[in-house]
N, C-alpha and C. Protein backbone atom coordinates (compact mmCIF):
# COMPACT_ATOMS: atom_id res chain seq x y z
N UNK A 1 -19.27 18.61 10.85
CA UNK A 1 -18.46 17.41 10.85
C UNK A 1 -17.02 17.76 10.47
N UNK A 2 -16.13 16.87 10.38
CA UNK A 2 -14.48 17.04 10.73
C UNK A 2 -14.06 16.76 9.14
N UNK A 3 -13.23 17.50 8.62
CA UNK A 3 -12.41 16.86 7.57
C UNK A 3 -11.35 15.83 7.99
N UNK A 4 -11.52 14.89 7.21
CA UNK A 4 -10.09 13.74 7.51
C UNK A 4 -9.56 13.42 7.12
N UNK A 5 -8.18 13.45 6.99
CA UNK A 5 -7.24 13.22 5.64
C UNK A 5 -6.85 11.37 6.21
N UNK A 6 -7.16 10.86 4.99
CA UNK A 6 -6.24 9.32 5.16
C UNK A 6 -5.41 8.69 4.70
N UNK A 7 -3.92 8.43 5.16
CA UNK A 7 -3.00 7.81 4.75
C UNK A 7 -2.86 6.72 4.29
N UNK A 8 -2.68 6.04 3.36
CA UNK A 8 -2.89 4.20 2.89
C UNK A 8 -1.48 4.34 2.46
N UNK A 9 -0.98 3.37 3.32
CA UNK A 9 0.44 2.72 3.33
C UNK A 9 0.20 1.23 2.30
N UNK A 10 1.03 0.44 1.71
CA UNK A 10 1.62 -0.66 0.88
C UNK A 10 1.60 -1.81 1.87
N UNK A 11 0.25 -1.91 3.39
CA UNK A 11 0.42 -3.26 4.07
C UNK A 11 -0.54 -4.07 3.58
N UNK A 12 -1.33 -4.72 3.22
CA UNK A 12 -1.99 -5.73 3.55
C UNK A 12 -3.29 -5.58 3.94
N UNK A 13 -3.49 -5.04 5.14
CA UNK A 13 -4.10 -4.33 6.31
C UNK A 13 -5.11 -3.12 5.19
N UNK A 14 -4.57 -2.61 3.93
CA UNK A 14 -5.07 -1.60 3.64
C UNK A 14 -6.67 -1.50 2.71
N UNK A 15 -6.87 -3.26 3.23
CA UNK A 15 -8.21 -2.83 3.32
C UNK A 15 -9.72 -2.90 3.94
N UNK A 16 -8.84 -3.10 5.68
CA UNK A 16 -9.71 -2.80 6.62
C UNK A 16 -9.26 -0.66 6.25
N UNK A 17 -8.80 -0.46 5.78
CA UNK A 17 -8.70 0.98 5.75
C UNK A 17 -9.98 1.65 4.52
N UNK A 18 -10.01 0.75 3.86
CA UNK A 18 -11.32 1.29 3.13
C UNK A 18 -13.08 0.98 4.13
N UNK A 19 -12.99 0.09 5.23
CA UNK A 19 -13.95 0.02 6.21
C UNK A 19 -13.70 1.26 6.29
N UNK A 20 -12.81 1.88 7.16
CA UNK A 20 -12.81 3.25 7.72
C UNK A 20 -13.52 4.34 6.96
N UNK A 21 -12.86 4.41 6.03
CA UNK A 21 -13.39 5.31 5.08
C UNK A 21 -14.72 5.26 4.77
N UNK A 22 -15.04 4.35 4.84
CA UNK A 22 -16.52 3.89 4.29
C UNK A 22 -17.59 4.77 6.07
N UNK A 23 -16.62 4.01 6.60
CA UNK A 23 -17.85 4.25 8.28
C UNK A 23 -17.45 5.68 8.27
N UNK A 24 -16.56 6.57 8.31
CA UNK A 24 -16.55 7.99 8.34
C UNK A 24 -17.12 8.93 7.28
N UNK A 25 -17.44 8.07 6.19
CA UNK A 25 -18.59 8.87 5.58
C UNK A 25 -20.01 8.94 5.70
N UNK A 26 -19.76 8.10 6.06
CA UNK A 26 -21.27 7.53 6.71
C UNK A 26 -21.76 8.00 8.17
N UNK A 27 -20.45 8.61 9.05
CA UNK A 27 -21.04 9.73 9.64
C UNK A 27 -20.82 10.67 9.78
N UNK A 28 -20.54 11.07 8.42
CA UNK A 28 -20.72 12.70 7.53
C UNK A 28 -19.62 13.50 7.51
N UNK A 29 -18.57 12.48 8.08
CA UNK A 29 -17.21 13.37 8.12
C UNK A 29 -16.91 13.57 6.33
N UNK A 30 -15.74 14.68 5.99
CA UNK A 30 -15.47 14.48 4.84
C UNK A 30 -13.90 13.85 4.68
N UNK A 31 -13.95 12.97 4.22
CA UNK A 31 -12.58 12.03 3.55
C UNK A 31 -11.77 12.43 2.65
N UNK A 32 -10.62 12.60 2.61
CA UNK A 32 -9.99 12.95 1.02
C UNK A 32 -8.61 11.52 1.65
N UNK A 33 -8.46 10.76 0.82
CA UNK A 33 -7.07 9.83 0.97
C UNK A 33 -6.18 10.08 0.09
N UNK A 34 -5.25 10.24 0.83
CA UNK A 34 -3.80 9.93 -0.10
C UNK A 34 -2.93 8.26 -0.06
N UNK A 35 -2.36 7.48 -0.86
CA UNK A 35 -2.09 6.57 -1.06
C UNK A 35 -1.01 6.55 -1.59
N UNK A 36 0.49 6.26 -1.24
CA UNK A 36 1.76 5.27 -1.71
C UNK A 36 1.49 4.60 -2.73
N UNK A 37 2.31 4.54 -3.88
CA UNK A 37 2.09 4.06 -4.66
C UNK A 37 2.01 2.36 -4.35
N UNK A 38 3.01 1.70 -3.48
CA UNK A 38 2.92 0.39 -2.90
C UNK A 38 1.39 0.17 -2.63
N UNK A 39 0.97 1.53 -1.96
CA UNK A 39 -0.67 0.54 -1.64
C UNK A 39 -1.42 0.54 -2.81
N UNK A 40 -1.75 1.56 -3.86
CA UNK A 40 -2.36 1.19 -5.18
C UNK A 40 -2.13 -0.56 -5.49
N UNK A 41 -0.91 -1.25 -5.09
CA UNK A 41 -1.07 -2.35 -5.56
C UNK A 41 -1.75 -3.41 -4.75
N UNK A 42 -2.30 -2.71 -3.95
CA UNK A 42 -2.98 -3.79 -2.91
C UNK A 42 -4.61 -3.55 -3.42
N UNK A 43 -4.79 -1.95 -2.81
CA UNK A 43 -6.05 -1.67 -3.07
C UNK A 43 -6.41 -0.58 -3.92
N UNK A 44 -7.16 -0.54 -5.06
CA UNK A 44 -7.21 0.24 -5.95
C UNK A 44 -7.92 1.35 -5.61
N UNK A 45 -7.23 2.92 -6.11
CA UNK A 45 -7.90 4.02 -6.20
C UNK A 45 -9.27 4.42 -6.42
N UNK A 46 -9.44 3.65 -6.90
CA UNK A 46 -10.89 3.33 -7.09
C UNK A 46 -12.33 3.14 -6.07
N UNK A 47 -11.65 2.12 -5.46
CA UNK A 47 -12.33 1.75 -4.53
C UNK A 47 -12.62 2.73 -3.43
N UNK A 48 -11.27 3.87 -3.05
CA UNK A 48 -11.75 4.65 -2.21
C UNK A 48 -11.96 5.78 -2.52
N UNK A 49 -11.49 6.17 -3.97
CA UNK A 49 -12.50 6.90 -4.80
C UNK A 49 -14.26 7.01 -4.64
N UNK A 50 -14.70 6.01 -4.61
CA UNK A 50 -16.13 5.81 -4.57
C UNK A 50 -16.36 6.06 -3.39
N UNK A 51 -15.67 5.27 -2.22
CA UNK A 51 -16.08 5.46 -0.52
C UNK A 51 -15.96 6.82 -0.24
N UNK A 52 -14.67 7.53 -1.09
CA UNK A 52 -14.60 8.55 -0.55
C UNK A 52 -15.31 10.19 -0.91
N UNK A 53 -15.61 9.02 -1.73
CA UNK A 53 -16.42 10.91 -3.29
C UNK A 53 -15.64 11.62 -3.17
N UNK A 54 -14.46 11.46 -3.16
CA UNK A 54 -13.12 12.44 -3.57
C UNK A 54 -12.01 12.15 -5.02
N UNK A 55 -11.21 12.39 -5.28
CA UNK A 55 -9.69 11.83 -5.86
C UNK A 55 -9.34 11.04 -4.51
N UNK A 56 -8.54 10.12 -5.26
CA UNK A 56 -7.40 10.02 -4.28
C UNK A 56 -6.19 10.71 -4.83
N UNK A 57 -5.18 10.70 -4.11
CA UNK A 57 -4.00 11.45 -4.47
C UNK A 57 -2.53 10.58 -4.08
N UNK A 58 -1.79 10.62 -4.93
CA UNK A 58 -0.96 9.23 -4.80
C UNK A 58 0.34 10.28 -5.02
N UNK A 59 0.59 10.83 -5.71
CA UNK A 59 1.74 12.11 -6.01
C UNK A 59 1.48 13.58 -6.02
N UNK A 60 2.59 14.28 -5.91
CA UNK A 60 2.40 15.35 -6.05
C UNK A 60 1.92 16.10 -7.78
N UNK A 61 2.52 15.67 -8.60
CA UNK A 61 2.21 15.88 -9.84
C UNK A 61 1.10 15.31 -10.62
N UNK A 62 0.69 16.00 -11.93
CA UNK A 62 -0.75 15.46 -12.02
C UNK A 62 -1.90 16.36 -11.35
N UNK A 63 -1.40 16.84 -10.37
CA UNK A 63 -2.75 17.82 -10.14
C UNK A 63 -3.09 19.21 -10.06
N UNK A 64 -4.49 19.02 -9.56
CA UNK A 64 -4.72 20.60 -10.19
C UNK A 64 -3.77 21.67 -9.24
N UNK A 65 -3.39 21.10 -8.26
CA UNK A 65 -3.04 21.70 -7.15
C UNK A 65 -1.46 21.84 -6.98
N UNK A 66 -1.00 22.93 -6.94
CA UNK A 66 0.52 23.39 -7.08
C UNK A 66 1.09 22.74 -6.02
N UNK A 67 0.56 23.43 -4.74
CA UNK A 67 0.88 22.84 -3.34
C UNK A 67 0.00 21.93 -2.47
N UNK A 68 -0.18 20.90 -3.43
CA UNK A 68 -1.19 19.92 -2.93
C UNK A 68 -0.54 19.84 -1.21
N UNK A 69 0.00 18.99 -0.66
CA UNK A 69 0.40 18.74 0.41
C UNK A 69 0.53 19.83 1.60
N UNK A 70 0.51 21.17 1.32
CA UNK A 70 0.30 22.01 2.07
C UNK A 70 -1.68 22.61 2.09
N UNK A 71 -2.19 22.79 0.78
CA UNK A 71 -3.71 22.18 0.48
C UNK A 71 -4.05 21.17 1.54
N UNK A 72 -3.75 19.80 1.80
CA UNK A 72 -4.22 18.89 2.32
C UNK A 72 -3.92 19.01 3.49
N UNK A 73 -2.57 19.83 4.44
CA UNK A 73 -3.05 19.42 5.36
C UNK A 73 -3.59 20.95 6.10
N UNK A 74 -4.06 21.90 5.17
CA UNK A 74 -4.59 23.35 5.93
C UNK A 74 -6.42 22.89 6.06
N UNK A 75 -7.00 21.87 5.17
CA UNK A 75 -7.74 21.59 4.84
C UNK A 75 -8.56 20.52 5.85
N UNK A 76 -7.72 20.14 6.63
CA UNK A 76 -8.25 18.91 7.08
C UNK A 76 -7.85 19.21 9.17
N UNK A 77 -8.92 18.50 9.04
CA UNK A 77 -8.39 18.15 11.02
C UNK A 77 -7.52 17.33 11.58
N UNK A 78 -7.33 16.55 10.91
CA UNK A 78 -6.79 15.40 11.81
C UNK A 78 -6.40 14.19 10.54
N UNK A 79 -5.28 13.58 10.52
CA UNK A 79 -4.14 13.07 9.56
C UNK A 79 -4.73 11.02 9.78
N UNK A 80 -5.09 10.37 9.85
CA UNK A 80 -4.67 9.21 9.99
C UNK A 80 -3.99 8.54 9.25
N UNK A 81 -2.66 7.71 9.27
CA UNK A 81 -2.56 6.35 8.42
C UNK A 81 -2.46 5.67 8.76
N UNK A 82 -3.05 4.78 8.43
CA UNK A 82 -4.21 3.01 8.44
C UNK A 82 -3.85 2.28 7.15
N UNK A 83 -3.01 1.57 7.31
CA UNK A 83 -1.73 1.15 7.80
C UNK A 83 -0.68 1.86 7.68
N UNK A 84 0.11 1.98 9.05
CA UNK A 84 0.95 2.50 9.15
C UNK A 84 2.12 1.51 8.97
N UNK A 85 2.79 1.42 7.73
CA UNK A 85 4.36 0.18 7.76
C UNK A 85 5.23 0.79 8.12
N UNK A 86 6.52 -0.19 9.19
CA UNK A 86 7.41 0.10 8.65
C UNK A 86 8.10 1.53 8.44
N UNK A 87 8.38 1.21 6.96
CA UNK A 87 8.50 2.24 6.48
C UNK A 87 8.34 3.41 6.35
N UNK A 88 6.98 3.95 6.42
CA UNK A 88 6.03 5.33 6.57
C UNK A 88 6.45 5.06 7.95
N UNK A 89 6.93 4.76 9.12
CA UNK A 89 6.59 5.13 10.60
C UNK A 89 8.11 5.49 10.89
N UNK A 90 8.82 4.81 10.09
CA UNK A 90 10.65 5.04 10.25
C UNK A 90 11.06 6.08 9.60
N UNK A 91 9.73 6.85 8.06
CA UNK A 91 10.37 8.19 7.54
C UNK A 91 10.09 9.73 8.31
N UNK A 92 8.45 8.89 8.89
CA UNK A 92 8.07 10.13 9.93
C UNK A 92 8.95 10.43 10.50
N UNK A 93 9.38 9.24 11.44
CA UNK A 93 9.72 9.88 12.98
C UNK A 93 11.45 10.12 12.59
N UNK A 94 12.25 10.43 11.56
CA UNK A 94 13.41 10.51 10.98
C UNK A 94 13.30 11.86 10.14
N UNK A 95 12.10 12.09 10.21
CA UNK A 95 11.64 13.29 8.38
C UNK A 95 12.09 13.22 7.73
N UNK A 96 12.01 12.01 7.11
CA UNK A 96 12.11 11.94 5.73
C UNK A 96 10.81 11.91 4.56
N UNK A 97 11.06 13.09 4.01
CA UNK A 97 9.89 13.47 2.89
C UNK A 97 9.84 13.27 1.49
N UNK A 98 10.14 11.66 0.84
CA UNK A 98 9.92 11.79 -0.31
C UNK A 98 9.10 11.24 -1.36
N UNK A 99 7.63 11.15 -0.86
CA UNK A 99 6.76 11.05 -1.55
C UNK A 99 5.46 11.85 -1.09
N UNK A 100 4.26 11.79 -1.68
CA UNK A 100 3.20 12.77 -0.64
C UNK A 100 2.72 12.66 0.23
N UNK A 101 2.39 11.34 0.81
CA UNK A 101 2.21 10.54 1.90
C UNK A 101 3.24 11.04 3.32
N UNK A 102 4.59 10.80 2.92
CA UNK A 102 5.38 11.36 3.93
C UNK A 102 5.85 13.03 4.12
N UNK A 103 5.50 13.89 2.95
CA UNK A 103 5.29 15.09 2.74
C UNK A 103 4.63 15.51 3.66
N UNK A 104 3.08 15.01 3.31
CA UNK A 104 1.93 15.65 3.96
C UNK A 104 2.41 15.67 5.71
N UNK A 105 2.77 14.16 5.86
CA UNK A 105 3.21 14.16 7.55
C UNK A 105 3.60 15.11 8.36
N UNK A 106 5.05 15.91 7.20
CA UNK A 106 5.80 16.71 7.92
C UNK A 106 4.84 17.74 7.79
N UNK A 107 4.00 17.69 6.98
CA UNK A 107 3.41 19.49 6.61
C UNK A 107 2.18 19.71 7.30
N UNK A 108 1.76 18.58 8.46
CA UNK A 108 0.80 18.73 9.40
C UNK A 108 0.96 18.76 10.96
N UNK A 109 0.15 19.91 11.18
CA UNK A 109 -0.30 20.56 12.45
C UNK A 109 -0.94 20.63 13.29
N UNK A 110 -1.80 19.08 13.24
CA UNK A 110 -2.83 19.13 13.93
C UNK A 110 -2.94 17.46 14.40
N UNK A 111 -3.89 17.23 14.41
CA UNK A 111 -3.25 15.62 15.24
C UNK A 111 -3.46 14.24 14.16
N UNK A 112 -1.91 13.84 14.85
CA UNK A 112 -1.98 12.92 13.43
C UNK A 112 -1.93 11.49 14.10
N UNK A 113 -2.53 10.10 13.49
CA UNK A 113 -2.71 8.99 13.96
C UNK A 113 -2.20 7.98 13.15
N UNK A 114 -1.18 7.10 13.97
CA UNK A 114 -0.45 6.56 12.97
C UNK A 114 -1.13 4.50 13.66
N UNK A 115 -1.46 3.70 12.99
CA UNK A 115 -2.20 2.38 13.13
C UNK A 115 -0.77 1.69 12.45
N UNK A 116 -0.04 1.35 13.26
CA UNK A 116 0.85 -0.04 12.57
C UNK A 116 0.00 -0.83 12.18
N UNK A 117 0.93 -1.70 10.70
CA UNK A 117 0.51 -2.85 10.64
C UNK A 117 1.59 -3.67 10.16
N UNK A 118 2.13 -4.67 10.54
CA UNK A 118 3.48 -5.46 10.34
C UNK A 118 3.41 -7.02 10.52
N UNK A 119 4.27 -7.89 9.96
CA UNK A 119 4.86 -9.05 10.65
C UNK A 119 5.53 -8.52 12.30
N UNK A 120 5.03 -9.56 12.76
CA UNK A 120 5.45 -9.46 14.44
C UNK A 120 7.01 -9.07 14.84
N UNK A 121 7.60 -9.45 13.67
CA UNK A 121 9.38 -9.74 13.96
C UNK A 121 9.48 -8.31 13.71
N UNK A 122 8.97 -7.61 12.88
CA UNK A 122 9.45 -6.43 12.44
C UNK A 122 8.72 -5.17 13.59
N UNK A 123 7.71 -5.51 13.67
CA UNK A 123 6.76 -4.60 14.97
C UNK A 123 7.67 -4.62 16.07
N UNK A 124 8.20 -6.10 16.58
CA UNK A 124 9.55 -6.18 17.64
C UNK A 124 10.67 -5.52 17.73
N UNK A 125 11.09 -5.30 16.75
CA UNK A 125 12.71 -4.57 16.59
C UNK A 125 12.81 -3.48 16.87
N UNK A 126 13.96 -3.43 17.85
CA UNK A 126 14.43 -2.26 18.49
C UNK A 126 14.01 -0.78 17.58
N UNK A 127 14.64 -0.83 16.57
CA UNK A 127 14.35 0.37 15.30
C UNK A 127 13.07 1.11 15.38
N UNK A 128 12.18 -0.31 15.11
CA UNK A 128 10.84 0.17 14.97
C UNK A 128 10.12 0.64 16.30
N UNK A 129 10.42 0.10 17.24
CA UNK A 129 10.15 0.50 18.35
C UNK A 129 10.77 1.91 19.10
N UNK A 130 11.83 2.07 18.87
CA UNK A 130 12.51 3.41 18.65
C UNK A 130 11.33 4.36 18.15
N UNK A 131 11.53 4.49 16.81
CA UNK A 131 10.86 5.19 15.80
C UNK A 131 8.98 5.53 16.59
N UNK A 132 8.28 4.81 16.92
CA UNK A 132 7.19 4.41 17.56
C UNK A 132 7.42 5.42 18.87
N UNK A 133 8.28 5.49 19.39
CA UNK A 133 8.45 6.41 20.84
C UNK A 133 9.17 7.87 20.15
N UNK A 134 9.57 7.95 19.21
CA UNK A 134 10.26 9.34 18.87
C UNK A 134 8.59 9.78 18.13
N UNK A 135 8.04 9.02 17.64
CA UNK A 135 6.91 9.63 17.38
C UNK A 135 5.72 9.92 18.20
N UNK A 136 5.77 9.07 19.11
CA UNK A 136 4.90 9.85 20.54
C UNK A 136 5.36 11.53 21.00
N UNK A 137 6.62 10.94 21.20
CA UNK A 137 7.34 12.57 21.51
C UNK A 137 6.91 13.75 20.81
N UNK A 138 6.42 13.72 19.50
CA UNK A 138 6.70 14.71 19.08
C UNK A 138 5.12 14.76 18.55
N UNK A 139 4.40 14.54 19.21
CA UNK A 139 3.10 14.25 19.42
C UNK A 139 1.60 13.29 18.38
N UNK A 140 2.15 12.86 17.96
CA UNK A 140 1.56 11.82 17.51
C UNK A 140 1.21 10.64 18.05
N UNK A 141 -0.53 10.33 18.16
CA UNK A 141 -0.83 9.16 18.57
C UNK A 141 -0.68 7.60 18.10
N UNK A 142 -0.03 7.02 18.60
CA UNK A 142 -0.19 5.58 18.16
C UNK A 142 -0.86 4.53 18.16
N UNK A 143 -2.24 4.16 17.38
CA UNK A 143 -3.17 3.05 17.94
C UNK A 143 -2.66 1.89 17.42
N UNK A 144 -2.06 1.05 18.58
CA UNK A 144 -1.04 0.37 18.35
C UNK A 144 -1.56 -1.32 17.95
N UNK A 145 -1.05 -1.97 17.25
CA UNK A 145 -1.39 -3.03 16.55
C UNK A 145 -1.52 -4.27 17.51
N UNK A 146 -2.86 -5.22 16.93
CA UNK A 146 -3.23 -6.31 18.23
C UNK A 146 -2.64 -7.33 17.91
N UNK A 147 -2.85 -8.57 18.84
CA UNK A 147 -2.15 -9.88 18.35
C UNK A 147 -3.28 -10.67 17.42
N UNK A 148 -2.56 -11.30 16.82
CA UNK A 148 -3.32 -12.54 15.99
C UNK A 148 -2.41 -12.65 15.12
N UNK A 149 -3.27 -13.95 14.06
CA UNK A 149 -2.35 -14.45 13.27
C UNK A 149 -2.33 -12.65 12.06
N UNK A 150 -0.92 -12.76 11.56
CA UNK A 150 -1.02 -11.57 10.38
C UNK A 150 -1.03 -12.34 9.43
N UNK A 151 -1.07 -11.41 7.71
CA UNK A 151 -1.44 -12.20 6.80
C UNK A 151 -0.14 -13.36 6.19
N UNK A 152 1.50 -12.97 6.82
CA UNK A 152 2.52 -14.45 6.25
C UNK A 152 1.84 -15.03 7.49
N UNK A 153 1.39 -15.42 7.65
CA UNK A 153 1.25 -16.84 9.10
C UNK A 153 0.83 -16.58 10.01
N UNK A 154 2.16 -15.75 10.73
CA UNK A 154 2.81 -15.74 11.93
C UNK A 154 1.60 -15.05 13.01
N UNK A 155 1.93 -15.81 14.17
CA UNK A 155 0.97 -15.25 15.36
C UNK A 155 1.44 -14.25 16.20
N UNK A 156 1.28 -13.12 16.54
CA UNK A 156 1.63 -12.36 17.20
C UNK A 156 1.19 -11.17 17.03
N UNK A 157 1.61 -9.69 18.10
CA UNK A 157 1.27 -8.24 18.04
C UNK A 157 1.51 -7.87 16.80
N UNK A 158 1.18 -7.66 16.03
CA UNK A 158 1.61 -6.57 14.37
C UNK A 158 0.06 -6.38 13.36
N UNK A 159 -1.01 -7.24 13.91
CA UNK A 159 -2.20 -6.77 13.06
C UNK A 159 -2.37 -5.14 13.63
N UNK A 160 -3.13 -4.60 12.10
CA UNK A 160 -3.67 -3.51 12.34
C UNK A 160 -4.82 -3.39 13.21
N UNK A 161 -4.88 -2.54 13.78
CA UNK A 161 -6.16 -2.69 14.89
C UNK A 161 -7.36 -2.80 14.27
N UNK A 162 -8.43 -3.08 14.78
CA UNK A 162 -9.56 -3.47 14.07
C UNK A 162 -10.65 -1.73 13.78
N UNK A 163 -11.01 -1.60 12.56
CA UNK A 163 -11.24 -0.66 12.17
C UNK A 163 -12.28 0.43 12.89
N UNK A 164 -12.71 -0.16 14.17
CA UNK A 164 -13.66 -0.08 15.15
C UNK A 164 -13.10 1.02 15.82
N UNK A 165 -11.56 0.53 16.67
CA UNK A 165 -11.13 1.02 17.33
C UNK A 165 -10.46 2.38 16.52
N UNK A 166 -9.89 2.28 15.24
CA UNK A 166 -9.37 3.31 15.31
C UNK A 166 -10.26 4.35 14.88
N UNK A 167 -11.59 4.18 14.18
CA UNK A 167 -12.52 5.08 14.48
C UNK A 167 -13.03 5.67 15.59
N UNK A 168 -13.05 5.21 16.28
CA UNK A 168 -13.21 5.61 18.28
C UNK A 168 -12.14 6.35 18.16
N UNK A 169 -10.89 6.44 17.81
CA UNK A 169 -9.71 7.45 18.30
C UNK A 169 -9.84 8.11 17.57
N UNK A 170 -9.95 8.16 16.26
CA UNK A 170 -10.69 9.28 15.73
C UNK A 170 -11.74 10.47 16.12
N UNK A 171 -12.65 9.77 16.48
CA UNK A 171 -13.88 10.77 16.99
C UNK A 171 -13.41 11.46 18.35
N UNK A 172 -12.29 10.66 19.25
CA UNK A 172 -11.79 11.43 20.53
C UNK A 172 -11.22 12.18 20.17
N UNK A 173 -10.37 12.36 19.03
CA UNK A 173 -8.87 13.25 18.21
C UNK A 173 -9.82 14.33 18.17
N UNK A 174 -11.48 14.62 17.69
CA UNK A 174 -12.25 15.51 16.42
C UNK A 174 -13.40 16.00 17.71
N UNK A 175 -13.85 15.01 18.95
CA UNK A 175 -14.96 15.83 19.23
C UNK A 175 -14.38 16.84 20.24
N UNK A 176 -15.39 18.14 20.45
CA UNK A 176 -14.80 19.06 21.02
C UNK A 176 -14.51 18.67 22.70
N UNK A 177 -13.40 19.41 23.14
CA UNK A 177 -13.03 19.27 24.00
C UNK A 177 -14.21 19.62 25.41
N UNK A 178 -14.97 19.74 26.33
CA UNK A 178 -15.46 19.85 27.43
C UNK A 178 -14.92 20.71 28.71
């Protein structure tokens, strides 16, 4: 089975991301997540602590590991973050590295999957949409966010995809090629 490293971004969304975690252990992949400190305030370490029978890892300091972020991504197959905001999708595709979350990004080599999750207005904007195509380029997949209502109100494209699908792109990212 595949190692999988998982990104938890500060959306909302981040906890159809503990589904994930939960269904990829359950078919025997191994999980290790890293988490933004923004998302600790959504969904606690804890929680995917347990899903994940790992640490989670939220900084570089604190651990046992000198070069955690180079550790995590020699270690693993394939990168997802579920939810991808914003933010984390505008430091990728810019490289900007200053937390471990966006560290790890730059310091991986293998295929990485980025799941928006946004208000519609912000999924719309030129910027973000920019950012979204500079990160195709440079090879990263985008499983790109569906319509419905998100969690301020509003109806439109910016939910995170449903945790179904981005497990399916997962297992295409991990099973061997033919």
């Amino acid at each position: 089975m595949a190692e999988i490293l998982v990104g938890v971004t500060g959306g909302i969304a981040a906890y159809k991301t503990a589904i994930i975690v939960s269904q990829l252990r359950q078919m025997e992949h191994g999980v290790s997540v890293v988490m933004t400190e923004s998302a600790t305030e959504l969904v606690g370490k804890s929680t995917f602590e347990a899903l994940s029978g790992r640490p989670v890892r939220t900084a570089f300091f604190g651990s046992d590991r000198i070069h955690v972020h180079i550790d995590l991504a020699r270690e693993s197959d394939l990168f997802c973050i579920a939810p991808a905001t914003a933010n984390i999708l505008s430091k990728a595709a810019n490289g900007i590295a200053d937390d471990l979350l966006s560290t790890l990004i730059l310091s991986f080599d293998k295929p990485v999957l980025f799941a928006p999750a946004m208000n519609p207005s912000m999924w719309n904007k030129p910027v973000i949409q920019n950012n979204v195509q500079k990160l195709i380029e440079f090879g990263a997949t985008i499983i790109y966010p569906e319509f419905g209502r998100t969690s301020c109100g509003e109806v439109g494209v910016g939910r995170m995809a449903a945790p179904e699908s981005i497990i399916k792109e997962i297992e295409k990212k991990i099973s061997p090629k033919k």
